[in-house]
PDB file of N, CA and C in Angstrom:
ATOM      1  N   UNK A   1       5.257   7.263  -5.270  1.00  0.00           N
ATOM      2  CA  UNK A   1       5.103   6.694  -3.946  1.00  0.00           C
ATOM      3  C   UNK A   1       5.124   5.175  -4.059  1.00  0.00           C
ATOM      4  N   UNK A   2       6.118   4.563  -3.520  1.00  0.00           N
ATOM      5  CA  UNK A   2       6.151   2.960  -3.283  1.00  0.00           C
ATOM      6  C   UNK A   2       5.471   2.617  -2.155  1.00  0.00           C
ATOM      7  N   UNK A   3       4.169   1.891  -2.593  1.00  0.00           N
ATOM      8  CA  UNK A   3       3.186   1.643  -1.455  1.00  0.00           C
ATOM      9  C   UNK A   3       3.848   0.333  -0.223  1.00  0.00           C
ATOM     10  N   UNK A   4       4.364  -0.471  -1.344  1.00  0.00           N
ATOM     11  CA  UNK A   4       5.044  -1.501  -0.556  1.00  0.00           C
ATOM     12  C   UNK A   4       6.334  -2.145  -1.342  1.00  0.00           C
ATOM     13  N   UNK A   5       7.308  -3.324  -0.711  1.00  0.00           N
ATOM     14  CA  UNK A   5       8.542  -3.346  -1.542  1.00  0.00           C
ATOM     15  C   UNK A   5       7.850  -4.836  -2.058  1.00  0.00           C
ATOM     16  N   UNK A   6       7.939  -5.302  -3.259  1.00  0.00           N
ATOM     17  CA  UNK A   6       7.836  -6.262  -3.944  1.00  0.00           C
ATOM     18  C   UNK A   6       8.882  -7.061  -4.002  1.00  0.00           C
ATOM     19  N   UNK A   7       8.988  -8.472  -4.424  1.00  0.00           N
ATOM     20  CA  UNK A   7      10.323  -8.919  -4.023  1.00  0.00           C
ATOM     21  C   UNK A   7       9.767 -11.044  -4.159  1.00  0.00           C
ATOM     22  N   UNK A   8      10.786 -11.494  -4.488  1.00  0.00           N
ATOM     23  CA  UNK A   8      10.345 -12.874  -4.910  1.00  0.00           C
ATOM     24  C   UNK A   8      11.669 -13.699  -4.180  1.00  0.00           C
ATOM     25  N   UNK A   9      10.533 -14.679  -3.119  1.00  0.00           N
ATOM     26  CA  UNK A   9      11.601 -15.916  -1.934  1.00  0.00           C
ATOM     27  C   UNK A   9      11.004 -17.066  -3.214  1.00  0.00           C
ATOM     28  N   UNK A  10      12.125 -17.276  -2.713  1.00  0.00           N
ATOM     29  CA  UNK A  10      12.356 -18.836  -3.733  1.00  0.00           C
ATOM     30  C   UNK A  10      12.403 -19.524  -2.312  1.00  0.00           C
ATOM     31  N   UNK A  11      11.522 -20.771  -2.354  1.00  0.00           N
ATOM     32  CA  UNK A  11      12.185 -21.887  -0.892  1.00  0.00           C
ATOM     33  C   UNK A  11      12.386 -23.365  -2.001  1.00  0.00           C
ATOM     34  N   UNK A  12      12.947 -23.940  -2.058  1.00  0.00           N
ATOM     35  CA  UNK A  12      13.285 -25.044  -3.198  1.00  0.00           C
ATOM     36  C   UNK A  12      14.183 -26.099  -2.047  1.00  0.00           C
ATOM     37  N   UNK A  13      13.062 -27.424  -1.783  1.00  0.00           N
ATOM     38  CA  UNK A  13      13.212 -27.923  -0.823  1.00  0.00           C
ATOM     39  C   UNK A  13      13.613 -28.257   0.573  1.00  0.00           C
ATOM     40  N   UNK A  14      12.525 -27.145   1.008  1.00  0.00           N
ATOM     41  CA  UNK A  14      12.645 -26.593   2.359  1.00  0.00           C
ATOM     42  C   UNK A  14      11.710 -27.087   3.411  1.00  0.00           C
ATOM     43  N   UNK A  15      12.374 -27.804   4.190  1.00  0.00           N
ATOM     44  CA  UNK A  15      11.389 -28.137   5.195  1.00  0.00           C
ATOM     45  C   UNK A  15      11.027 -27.202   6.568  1.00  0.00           C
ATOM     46  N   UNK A  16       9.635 -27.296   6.602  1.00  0.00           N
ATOM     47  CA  UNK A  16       8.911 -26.458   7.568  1.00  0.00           C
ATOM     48  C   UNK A  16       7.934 -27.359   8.951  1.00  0.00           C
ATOM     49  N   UNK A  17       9.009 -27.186   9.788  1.00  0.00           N
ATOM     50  CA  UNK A  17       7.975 -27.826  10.904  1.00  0.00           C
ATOM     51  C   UNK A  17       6.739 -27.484  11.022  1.00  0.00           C
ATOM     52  N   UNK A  18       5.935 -28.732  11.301  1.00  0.00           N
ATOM     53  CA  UNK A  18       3.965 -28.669  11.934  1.00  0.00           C
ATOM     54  C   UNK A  18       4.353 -27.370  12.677  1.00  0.00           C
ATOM     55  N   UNK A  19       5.236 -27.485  13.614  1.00  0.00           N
ATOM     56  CA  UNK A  19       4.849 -26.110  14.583  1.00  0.00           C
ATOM     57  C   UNK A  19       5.398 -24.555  14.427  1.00  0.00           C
ATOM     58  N   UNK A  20       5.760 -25.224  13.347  1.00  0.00           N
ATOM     59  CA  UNK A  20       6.382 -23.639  12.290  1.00  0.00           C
ATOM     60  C   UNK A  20       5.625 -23.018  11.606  1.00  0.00           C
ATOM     61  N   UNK A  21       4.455 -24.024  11.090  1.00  0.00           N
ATOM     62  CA  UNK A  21       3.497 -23.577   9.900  1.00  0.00           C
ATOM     63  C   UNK A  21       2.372 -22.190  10.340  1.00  0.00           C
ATOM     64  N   UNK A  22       2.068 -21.491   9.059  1.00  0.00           N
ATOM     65  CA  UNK A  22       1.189 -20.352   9.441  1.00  0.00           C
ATOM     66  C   UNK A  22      -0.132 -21.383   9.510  1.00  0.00           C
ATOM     67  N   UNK A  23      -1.041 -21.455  10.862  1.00  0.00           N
ATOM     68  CA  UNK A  23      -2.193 -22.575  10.150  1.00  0.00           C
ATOM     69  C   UNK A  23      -3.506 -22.056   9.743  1.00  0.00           C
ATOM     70  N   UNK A  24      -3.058 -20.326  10.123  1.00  0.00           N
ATOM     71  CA  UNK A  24      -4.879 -20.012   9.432  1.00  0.00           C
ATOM     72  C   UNK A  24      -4.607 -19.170   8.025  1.00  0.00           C
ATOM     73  N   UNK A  25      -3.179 -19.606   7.340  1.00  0.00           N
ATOM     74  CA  UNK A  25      -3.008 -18.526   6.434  1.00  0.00           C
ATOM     75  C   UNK A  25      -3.071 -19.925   5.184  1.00  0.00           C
ATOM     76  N   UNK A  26      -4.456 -20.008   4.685  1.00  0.00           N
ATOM     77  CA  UNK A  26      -4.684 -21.232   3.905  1.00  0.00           C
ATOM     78  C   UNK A  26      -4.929 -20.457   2.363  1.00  0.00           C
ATOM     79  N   UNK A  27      -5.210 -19.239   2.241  1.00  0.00           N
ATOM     80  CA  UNK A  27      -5.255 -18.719   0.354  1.00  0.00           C
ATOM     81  C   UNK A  27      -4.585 -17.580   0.845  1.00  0.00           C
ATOM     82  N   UNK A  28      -3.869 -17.494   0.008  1.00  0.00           N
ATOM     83  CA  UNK A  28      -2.586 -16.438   0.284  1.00  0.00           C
ATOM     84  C   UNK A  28      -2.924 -15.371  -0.707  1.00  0.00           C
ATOM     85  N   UNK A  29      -3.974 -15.880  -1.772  1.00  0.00           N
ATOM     86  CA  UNK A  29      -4.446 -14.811  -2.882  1.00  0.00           C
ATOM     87  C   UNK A  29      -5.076 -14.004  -2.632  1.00  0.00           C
ATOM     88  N   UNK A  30      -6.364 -14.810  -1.232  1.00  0.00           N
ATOM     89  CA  UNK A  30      -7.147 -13.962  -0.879  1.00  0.00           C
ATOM     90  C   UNK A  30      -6.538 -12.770   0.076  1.00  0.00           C
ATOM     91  N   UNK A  31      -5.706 -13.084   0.732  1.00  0.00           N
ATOM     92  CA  UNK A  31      -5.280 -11.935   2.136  1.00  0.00           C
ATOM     93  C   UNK A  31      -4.623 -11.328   1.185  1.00  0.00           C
ATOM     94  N   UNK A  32      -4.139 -11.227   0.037  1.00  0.00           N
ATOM     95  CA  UNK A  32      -2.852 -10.696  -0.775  1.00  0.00           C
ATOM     96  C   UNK A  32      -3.875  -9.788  -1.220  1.00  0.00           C
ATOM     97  N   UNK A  33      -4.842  -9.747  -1.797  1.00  0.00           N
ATOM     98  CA  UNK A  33      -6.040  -9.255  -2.189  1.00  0.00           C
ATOM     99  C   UNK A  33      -6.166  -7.492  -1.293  1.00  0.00           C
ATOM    100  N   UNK A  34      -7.122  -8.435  -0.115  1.00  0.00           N
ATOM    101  CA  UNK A  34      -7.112  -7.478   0.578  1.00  0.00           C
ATOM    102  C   UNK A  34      -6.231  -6.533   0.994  1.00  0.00           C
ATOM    103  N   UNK A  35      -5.091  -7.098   1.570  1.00  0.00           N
ATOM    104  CA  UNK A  35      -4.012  -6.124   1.865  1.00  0.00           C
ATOM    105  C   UNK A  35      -3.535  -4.924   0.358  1.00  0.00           C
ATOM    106  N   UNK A  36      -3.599  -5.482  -0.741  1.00  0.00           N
ATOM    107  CA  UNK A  36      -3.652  -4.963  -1.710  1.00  0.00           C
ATOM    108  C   UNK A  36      -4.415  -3.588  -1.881  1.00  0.00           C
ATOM    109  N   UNK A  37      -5.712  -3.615  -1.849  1.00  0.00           N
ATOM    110  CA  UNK A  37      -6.985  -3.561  -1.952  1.00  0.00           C
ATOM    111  C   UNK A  37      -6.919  -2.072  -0.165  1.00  0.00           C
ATOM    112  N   UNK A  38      -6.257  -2.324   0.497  1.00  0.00           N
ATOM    113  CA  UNK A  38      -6.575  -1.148   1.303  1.00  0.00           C
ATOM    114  C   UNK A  38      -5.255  -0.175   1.357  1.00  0.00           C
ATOM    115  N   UNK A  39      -3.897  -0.732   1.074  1.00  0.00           N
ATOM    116  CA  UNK A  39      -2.924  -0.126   0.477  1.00  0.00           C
ATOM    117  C   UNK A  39      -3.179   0.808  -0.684  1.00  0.00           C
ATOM    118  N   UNK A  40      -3.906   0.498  -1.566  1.00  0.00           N
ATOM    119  CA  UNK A  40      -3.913   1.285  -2.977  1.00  0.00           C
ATOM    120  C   UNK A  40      -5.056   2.575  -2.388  1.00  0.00           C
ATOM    121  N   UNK A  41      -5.844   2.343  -1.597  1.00  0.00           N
ATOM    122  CA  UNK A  41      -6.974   3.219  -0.942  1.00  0.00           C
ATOM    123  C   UNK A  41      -6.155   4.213  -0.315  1.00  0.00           C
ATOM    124  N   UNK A  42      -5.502   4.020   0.307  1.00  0.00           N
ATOM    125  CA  UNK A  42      -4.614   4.951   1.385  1.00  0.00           C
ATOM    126  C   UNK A  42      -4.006   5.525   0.217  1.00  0.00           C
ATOM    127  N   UNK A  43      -3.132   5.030  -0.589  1.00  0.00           N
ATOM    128  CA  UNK A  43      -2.546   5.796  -1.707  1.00  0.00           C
ATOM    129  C   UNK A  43      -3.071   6.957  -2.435  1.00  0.00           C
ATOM    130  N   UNK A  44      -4.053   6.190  -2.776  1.00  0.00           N
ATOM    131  CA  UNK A  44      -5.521   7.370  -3.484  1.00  0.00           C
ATOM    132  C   UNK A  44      -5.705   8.164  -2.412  1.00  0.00           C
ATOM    133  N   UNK A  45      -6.125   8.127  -1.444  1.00  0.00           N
ATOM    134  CA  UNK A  45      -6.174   9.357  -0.461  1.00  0.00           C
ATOM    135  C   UNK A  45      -5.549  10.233  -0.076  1.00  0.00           C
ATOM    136  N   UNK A  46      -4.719   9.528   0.056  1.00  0.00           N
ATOM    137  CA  UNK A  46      -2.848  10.196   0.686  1.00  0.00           C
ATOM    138  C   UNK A  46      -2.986  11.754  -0.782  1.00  0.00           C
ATOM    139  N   UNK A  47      -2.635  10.873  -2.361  1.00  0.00           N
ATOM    140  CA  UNK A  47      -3.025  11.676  -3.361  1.00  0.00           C
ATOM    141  C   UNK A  47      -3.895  12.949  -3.522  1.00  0.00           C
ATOM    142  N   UNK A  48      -4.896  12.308  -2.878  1.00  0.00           N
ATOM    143  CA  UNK A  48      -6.165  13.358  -3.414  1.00  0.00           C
ATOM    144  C   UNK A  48      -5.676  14.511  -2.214  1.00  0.00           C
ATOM    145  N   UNK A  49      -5.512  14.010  -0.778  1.00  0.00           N
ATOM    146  CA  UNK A  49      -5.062  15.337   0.028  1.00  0.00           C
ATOM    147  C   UNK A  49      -4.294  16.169  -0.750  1.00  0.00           C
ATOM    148  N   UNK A  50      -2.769  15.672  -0.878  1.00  0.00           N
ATOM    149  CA  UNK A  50      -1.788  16.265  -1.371  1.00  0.00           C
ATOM    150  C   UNK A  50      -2.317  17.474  -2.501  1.00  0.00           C
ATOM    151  N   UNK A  51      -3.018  17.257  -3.639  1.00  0.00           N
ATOM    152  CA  UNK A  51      -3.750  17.570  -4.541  1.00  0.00           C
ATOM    153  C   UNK A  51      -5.017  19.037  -4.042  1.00  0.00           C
ATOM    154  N   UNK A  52      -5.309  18.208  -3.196  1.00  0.00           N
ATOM    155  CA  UNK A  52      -5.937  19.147  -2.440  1.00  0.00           C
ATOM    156  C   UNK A  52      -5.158  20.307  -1.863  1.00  0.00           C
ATOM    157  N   UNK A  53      -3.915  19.783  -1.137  1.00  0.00           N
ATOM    158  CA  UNK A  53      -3.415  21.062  -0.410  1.00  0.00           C
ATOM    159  C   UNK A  53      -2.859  21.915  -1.302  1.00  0.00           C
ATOM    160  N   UNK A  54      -2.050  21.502  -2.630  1.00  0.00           N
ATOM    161  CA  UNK A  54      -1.340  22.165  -3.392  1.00  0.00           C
ATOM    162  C   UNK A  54      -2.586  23.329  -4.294  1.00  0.00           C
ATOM    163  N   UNK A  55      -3.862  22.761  -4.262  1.00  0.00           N
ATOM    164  CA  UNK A  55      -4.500  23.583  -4.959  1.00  0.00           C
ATOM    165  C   UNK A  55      -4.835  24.985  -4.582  1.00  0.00           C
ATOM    166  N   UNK A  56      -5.065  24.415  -2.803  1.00  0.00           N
ATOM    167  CA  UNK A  56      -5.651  25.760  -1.735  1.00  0.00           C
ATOM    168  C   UNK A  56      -4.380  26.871  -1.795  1.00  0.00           C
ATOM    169  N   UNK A  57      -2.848  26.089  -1.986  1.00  0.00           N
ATOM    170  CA  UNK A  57      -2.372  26.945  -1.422  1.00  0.00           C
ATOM    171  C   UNK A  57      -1.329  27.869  -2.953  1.00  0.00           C
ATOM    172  N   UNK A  58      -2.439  27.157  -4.219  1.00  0.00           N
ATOM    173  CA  UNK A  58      -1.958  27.780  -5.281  1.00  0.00           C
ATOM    174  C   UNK A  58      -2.917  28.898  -5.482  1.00  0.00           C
ATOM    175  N   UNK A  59      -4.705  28.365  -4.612  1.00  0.00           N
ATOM    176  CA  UNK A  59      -5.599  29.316  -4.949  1.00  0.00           C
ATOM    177  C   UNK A  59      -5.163  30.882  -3.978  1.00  0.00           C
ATOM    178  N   UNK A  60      -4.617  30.818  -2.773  1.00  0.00           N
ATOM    179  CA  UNK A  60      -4.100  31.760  -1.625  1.00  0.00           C
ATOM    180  C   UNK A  60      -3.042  32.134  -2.445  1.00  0.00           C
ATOM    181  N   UNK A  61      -2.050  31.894  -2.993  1.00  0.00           N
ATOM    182  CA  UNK A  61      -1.038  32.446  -3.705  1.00  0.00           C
ATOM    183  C   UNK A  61      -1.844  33.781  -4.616  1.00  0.00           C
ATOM    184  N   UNK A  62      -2.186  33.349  -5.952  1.00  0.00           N
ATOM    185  CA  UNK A  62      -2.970  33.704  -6.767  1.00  0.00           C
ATOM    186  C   UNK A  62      -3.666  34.942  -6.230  1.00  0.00           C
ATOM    187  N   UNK A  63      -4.603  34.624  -4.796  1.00  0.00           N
ATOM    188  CA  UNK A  63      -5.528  35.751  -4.454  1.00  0.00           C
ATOM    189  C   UNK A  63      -4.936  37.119  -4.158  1.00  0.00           C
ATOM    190  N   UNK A  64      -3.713  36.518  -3.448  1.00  0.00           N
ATOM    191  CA  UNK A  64      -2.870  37.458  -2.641  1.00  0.00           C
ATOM    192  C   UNK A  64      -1.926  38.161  -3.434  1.00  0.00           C
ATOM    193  N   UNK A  65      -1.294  37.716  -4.747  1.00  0.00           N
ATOM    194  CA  UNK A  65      -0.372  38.695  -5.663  1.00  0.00           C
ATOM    195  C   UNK A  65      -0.713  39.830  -6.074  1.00  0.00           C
ATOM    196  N   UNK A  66       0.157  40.645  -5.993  1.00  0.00           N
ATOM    197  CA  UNK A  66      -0.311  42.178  -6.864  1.00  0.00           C
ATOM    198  C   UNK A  66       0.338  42.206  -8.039  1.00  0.00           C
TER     199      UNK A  66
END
């Protein structure tokens, strides 16, 4: 599962207007963090269901064969 696409902008002397700028996006490590950080959660969950369903419906298989 690709949680998100990774990928590298090069800007190499690029000008950005005052009224272009992001102005409350001041640590980019920190929001990178978080967003990180609740992506990988959903992943793990998403997982553990899946895991979950395949088990119930290996344990119903199993019960039910003759």
């Amino acid at each position: 599962m690709r949680a998100m696409q990774n990928g590298d902008v090069v800007l190499d002397n690029c000008f950005v207007p005052d009224k272009n700028k992001l102005t409350h996006a001041k640590n980019f490590a920190t929001g990178t963090n978080k967003i990180l950080e609740a992506s990988r959660l959903t992943i793990a969950w998403g997982a553990a269901g899946i895991a979950a369903g395949a088990y119930e419906a290996a344990l119903k298989y199993t019960l039910n064969r003759v």
